[in-house]
PDB file of N, CA and C in Angstrom:
ATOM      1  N   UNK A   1      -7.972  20.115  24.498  1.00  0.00           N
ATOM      2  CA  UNK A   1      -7.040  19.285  25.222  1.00  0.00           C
ATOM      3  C   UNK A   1      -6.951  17.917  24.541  1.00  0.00           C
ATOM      4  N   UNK A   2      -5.717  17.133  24.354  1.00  0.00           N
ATOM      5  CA  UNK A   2      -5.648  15.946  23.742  1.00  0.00           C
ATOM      6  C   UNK A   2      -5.797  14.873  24.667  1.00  0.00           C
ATOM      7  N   UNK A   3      -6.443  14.081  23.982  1.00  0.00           N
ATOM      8  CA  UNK A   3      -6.830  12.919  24.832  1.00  0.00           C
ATOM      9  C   UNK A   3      -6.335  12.009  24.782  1.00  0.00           C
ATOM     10  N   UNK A   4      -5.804  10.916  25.800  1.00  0.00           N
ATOM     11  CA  UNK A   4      -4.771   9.416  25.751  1.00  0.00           C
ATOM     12  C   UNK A   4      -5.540   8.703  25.610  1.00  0.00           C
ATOM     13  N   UNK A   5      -5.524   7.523  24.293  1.00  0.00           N
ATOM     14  CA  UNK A   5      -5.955   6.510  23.733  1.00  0.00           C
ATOM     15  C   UNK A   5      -4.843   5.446  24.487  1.00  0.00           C
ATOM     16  N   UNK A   6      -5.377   4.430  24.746  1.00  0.00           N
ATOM     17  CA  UNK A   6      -4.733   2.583  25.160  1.00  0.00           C
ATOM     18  C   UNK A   6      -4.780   1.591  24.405  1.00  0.00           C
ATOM     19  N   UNK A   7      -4.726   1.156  23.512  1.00  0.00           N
ATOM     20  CA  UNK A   7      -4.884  -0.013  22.594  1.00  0.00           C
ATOM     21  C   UNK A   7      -4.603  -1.147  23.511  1.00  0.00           C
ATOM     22  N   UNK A   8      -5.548  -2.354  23.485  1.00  0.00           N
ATOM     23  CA  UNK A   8      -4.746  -3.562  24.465  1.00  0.00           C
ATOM     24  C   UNK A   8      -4.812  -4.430  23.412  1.00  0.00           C
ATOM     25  N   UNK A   9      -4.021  -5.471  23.773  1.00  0.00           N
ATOM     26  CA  UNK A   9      -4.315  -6.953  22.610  1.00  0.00           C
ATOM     27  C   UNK A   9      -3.608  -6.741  21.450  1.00  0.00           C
ATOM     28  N   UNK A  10      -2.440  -5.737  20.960  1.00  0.00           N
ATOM     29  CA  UNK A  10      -2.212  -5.650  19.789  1.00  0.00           C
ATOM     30  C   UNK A  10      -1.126  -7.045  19.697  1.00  0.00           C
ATOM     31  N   UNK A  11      -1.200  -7.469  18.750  1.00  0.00           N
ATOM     32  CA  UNK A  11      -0.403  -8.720  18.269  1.00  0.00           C
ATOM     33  C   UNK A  11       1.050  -8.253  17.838  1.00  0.00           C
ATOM     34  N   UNK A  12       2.037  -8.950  18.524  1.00  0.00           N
ATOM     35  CA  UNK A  12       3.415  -8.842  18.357  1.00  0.00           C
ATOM     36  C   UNK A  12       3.770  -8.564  16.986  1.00  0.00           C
ATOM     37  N   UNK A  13       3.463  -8.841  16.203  1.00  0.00           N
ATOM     38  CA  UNK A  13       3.693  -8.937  14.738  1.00  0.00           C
ATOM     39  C   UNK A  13       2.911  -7.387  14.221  1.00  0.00           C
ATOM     40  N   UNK A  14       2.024  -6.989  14.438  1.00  0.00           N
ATOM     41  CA  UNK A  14       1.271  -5.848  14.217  1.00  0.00           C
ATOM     42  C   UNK A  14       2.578  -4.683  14.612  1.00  0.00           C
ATOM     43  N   UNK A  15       3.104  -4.752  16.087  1.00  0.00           N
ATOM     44  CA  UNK A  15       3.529  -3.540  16.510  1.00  0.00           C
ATOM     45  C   UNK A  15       4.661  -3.201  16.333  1.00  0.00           C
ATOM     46  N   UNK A  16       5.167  -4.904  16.159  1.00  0.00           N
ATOM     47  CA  UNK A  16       6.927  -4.415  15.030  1.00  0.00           C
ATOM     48  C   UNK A  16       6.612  -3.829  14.078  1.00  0.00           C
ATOM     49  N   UNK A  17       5.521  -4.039  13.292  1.00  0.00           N
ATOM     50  CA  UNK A  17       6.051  -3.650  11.554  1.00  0.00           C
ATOM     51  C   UNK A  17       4.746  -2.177  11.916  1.00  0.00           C
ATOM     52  N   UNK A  18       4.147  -1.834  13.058  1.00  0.00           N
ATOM     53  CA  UNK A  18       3.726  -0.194  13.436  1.00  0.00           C
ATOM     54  C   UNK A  18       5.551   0.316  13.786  1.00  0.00           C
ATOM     55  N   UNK A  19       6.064  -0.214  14.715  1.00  0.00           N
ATOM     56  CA  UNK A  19       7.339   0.350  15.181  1.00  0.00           C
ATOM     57  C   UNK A  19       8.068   0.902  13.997  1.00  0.00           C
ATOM     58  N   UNK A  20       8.615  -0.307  13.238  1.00  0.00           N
ATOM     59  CA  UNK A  20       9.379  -0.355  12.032  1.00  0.00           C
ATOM     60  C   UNK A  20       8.948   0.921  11.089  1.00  0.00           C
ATOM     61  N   UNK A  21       7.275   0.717  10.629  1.00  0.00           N
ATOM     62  CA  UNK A  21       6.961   1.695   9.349  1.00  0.00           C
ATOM     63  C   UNK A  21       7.403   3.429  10.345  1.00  0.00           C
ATOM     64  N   UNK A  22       6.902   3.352  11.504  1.00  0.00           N
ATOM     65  CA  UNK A  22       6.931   4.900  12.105  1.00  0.00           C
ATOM     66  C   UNK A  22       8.852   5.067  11.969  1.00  0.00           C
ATOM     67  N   UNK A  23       9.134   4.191  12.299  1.00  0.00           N
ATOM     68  CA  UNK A  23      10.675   4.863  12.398  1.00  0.00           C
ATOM     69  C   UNK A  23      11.418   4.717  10.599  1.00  0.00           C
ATOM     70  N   UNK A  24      10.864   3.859  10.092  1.00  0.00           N
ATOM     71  CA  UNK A  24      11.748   4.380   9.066  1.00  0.00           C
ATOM     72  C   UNK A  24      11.035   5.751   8.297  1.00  0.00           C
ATOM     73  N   UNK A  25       9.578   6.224   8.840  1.00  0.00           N
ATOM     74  CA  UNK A  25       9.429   7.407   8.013  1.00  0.00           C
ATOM     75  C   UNK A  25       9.594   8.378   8.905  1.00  0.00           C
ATOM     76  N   UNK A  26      10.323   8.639   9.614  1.00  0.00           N
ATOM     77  CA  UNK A  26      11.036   9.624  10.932  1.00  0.00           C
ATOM     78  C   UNK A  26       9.928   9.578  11.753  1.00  0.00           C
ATOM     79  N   UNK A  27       9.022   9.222  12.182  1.00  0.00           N
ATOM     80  CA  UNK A  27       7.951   9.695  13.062  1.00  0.00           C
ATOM     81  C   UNK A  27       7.722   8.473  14.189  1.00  0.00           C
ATOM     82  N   UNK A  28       6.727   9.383  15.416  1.00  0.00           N
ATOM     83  CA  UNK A  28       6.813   8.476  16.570  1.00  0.00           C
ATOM     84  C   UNK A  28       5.554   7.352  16.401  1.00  0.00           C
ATOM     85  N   UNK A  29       5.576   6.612  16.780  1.00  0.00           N
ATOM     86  CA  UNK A  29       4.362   5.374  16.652  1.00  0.00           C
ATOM     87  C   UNK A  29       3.003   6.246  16.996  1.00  0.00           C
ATOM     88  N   UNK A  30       3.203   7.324  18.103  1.00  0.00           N
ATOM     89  CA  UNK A  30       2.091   7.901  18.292  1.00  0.00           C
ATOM     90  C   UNK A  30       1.260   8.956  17.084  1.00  0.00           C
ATOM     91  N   UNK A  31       2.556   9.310  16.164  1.00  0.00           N
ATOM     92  CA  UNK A  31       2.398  10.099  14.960  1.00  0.00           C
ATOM     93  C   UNK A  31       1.162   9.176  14.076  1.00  0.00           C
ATOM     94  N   UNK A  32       2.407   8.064  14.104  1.00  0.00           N
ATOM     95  CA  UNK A  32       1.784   7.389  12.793  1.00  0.00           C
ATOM     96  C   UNK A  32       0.318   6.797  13.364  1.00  0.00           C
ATOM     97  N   UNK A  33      -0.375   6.644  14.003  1.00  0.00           N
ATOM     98  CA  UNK A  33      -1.000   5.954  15.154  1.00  0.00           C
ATOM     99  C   UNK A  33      -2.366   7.148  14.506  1.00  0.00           C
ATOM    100  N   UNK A  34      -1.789   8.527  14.548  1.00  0.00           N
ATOM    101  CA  UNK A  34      -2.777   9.587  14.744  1.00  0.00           C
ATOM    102  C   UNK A  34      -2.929   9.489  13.212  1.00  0.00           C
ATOM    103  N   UNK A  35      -2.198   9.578  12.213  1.00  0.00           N
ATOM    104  CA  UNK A  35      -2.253   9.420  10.729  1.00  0.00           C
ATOM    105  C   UNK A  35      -3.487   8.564  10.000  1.00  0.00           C
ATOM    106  N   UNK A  36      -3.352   7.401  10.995  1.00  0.00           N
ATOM    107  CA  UNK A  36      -4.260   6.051  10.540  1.00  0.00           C
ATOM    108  C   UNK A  36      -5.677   6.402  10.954  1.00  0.00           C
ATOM    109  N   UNK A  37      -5.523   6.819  12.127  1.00  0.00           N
ATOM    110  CA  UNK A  37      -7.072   7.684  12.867  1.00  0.00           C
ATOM    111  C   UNK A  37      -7.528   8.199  11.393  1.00  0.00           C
ATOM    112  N   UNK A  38      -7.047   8.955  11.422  1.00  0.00           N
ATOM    113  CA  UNK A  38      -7.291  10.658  10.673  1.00  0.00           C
ATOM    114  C   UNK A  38      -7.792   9.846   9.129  1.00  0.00           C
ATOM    115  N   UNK A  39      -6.824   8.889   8.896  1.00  0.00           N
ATOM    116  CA  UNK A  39      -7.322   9.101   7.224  1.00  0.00           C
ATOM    117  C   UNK A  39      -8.195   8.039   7.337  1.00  0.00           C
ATOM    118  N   UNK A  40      -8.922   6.805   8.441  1.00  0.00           N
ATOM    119  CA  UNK A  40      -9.804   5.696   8.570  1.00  0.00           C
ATOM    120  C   UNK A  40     -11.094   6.724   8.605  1.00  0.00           C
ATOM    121  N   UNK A  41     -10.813   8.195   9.659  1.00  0.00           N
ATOM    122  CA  UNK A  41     -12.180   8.831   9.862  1.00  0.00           C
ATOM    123  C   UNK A  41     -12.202   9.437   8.383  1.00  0.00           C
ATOM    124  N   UNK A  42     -11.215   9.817   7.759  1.00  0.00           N
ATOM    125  CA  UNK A  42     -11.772  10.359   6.259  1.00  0.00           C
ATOM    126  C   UNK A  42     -12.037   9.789   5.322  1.00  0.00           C
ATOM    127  N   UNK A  43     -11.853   8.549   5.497  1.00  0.00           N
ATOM    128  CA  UNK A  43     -12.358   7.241   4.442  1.00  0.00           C
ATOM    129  C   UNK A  43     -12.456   6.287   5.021  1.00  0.00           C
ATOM    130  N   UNK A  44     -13.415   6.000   5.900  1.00  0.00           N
ATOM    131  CA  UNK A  44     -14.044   5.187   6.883  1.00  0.00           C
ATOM    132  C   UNK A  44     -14.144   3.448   6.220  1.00  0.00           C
ATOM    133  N   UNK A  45     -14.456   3.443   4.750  1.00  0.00           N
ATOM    134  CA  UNK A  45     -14.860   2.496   4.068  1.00  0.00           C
ATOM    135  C   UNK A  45     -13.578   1.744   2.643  1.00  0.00           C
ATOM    136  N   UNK A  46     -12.425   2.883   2.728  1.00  0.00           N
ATOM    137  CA  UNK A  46     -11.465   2.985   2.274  1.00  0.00           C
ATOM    138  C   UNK A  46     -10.592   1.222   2.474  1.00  0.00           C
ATOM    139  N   UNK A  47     -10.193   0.215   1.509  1.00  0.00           N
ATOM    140  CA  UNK A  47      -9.266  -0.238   1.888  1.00  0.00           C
ATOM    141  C   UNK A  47      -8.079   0.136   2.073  1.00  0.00           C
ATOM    142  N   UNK A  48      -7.211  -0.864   2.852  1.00  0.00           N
ATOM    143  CA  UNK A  48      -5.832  -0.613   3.589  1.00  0.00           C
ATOM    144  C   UNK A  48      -5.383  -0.624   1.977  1.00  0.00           C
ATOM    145  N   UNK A  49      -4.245   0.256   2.577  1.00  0.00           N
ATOM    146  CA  UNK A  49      -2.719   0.756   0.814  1.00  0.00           C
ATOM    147  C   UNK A  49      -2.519  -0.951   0.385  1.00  0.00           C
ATOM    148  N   UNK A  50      -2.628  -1.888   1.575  1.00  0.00           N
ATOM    149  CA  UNK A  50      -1.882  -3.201   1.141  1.00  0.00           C
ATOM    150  C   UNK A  50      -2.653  -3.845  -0.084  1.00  0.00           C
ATOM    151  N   UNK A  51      -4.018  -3.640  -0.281  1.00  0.00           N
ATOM    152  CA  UNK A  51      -4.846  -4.262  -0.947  1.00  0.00           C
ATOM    153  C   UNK A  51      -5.380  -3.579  -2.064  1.00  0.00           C
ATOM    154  N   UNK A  52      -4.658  -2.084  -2.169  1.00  0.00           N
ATOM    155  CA  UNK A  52      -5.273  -1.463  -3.785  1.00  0.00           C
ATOM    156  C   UNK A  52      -5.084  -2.151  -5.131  1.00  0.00           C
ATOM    157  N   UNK A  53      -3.962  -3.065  -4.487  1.00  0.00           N
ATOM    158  CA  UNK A  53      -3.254  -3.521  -5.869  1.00  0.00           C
ATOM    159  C   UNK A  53      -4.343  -4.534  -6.531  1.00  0.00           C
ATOM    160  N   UNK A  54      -5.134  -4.832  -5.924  1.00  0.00           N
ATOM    161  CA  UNK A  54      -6.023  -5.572  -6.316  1.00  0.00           C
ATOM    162  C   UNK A  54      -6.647  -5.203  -7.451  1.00  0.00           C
ATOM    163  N   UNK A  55      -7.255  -3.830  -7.271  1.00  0.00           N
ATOM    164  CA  UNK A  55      -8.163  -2.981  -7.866  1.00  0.00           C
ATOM    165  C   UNK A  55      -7.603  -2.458  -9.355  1.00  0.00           C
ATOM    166  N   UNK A  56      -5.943  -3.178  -9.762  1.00  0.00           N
ATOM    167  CA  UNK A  56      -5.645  -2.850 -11.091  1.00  0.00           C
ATOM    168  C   UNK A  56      -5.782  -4.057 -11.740  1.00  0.00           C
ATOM    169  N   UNK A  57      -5.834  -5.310 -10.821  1.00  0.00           N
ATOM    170  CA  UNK A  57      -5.392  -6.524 -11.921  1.00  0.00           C
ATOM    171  C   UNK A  57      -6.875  -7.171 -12.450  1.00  0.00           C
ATOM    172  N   UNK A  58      -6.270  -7.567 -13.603  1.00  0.00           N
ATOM    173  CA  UNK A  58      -7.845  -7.700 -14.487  1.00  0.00           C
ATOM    174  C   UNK A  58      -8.209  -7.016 -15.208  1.00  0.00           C
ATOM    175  N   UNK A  59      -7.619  -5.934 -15.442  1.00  0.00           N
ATOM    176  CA  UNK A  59      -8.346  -4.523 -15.580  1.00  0.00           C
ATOM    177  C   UNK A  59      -8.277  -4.863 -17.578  1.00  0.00           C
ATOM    178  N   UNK A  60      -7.647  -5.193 -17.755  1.00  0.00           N
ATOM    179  CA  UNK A  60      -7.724  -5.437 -19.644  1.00  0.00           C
ATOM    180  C   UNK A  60      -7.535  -7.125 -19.791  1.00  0.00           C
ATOM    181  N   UNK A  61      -7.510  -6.667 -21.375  1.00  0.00           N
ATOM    182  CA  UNK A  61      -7.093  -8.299 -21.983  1.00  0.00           C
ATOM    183  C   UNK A  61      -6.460  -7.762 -22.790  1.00  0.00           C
ATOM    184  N   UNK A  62      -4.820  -8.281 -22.968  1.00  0.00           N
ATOM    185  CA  UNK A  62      -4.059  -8.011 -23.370  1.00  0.00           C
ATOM    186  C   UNK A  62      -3.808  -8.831 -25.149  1.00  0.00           C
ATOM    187  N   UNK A  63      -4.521 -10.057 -24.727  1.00  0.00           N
ATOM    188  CA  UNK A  63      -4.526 -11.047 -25.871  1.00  0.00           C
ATOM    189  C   UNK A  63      -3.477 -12.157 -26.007  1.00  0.00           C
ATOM    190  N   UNK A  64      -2.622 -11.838 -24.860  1.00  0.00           N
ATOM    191  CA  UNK A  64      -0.925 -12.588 -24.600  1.00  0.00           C
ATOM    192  C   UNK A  64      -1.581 -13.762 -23.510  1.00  0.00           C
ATOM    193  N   UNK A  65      -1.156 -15.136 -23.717  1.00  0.00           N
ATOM    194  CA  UNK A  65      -1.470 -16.182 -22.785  1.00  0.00           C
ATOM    195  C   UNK A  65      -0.431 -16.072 -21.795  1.00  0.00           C
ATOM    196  N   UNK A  66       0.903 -15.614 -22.321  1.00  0.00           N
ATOM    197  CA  UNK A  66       2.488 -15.802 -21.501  1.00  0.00           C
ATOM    198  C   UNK A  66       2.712 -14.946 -20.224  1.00  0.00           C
ATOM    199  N   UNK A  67       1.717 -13.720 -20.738  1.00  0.00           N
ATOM    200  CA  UNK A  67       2.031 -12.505 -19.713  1.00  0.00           C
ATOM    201  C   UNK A  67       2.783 -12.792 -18.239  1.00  0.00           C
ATOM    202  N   UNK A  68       2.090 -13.567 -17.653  1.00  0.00           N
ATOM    203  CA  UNK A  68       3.436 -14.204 -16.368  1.00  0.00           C
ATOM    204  C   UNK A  68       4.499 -14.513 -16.646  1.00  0.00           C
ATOM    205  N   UNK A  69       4.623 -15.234 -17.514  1.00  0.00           N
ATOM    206  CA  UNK A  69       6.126 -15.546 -17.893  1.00  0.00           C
ATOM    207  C   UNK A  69       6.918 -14.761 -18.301  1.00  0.00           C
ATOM    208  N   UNK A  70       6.386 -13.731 -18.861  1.00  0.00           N
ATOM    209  CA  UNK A  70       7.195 -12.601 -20.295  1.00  0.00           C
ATOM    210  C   UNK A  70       6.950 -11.236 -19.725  1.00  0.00           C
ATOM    211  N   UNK A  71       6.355 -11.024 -18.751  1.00  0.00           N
ATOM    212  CA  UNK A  71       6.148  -9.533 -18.314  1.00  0.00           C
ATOM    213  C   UNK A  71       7.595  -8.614 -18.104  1.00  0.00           C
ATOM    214  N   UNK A  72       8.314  -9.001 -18.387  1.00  0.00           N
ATOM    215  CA  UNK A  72       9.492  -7.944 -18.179  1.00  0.00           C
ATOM    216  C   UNK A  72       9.998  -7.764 -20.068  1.00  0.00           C
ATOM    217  N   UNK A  73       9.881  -8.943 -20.548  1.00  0.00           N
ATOM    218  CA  UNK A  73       9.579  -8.294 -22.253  1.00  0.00           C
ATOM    219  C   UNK A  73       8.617  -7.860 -22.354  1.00  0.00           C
ATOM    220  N   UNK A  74       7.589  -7.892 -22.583  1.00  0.00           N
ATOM    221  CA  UNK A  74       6.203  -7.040 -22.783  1.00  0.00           C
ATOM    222  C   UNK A  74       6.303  -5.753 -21.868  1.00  0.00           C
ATOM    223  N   UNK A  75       6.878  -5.612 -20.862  1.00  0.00           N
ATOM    224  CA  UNK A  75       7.069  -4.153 -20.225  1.00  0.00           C
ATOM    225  C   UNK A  75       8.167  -3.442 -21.271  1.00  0.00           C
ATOM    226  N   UNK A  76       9.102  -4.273 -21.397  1.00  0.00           N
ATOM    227  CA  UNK A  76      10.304  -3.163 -22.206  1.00  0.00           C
ATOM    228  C   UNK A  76       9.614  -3.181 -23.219  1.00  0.00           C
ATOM    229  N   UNK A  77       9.016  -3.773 -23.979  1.00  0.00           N
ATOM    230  CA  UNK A  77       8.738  -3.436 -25.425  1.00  0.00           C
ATOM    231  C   UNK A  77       7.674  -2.324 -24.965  1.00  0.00           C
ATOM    232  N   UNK A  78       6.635  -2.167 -24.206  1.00  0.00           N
ATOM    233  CA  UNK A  78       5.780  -1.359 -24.321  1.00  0.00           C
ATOM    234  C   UNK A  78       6.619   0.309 -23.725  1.00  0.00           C
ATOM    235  N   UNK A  79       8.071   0.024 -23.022  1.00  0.00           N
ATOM    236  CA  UNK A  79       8.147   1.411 -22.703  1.00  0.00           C
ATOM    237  C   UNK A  79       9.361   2.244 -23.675  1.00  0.00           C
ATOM    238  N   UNK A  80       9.355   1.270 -24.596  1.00  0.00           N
ATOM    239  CA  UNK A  80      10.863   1.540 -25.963  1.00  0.00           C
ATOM    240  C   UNK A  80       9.267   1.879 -26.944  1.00  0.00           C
ATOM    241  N   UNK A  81       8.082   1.113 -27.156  1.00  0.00           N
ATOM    242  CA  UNK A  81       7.111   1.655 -27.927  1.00  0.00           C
ATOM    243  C   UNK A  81       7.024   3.466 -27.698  1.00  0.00           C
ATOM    244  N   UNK A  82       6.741   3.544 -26.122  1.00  0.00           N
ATOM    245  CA  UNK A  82       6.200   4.610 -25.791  1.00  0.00           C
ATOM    246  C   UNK A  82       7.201   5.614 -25.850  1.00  0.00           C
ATOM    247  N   UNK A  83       8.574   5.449 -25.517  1.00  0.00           N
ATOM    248  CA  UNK A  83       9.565   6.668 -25.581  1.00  0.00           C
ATOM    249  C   UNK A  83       9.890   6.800 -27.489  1.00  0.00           C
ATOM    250  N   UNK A  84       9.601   6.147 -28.219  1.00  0.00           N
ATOM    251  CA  UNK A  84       9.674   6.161 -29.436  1.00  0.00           C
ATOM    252  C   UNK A  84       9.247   7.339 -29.968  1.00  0.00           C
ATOM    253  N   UNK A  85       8.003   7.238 -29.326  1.00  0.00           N
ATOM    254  CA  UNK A  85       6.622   8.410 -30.138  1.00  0.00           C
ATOM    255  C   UNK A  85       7.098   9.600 -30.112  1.00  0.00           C
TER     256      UNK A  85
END
């Protein structure tokens, strides 16, 4: 038998952008609600999707001081390098 969970205290700002993400991926808040359960109990220690991005930057040294400035040249050159090959 399924059991009814209550959340109290959720912050206005939290339950628009719960509302928002469930409806633009077709599903009910209670869906997405059960989703977050499910994958917190399967990776209990897991950070949130918002913060993986963390976990790439740093990751080399490129040898470029500009890279902020120039990252959309240094991207095309590296993906005209790579379709070259």
């Amino acid at each position: 038998m399924a059991e009814k969970v209550f959340v109290r205290n959720v912050p206005d700002k939290l339950w628009r952008s719960l509302k928002a993400g469930a409806a633009a991926r077709g599903m009910t808040v209670s869906k997405a609600v059960r989703q977050a359960l499910e994958a917190w109990i399967e990776k209990p220690d897991a950070e949130p999707t918002r913060f993986r991005w963390r976990k790439i930057t740093a990751l080399g040294a490129s040898g470029q001081t500009d890279v902020s400035e120039r990252h959309d040249e240094y991207l095309a050159r590296a993906a005209l390098a790579r379709k070259s090959r």
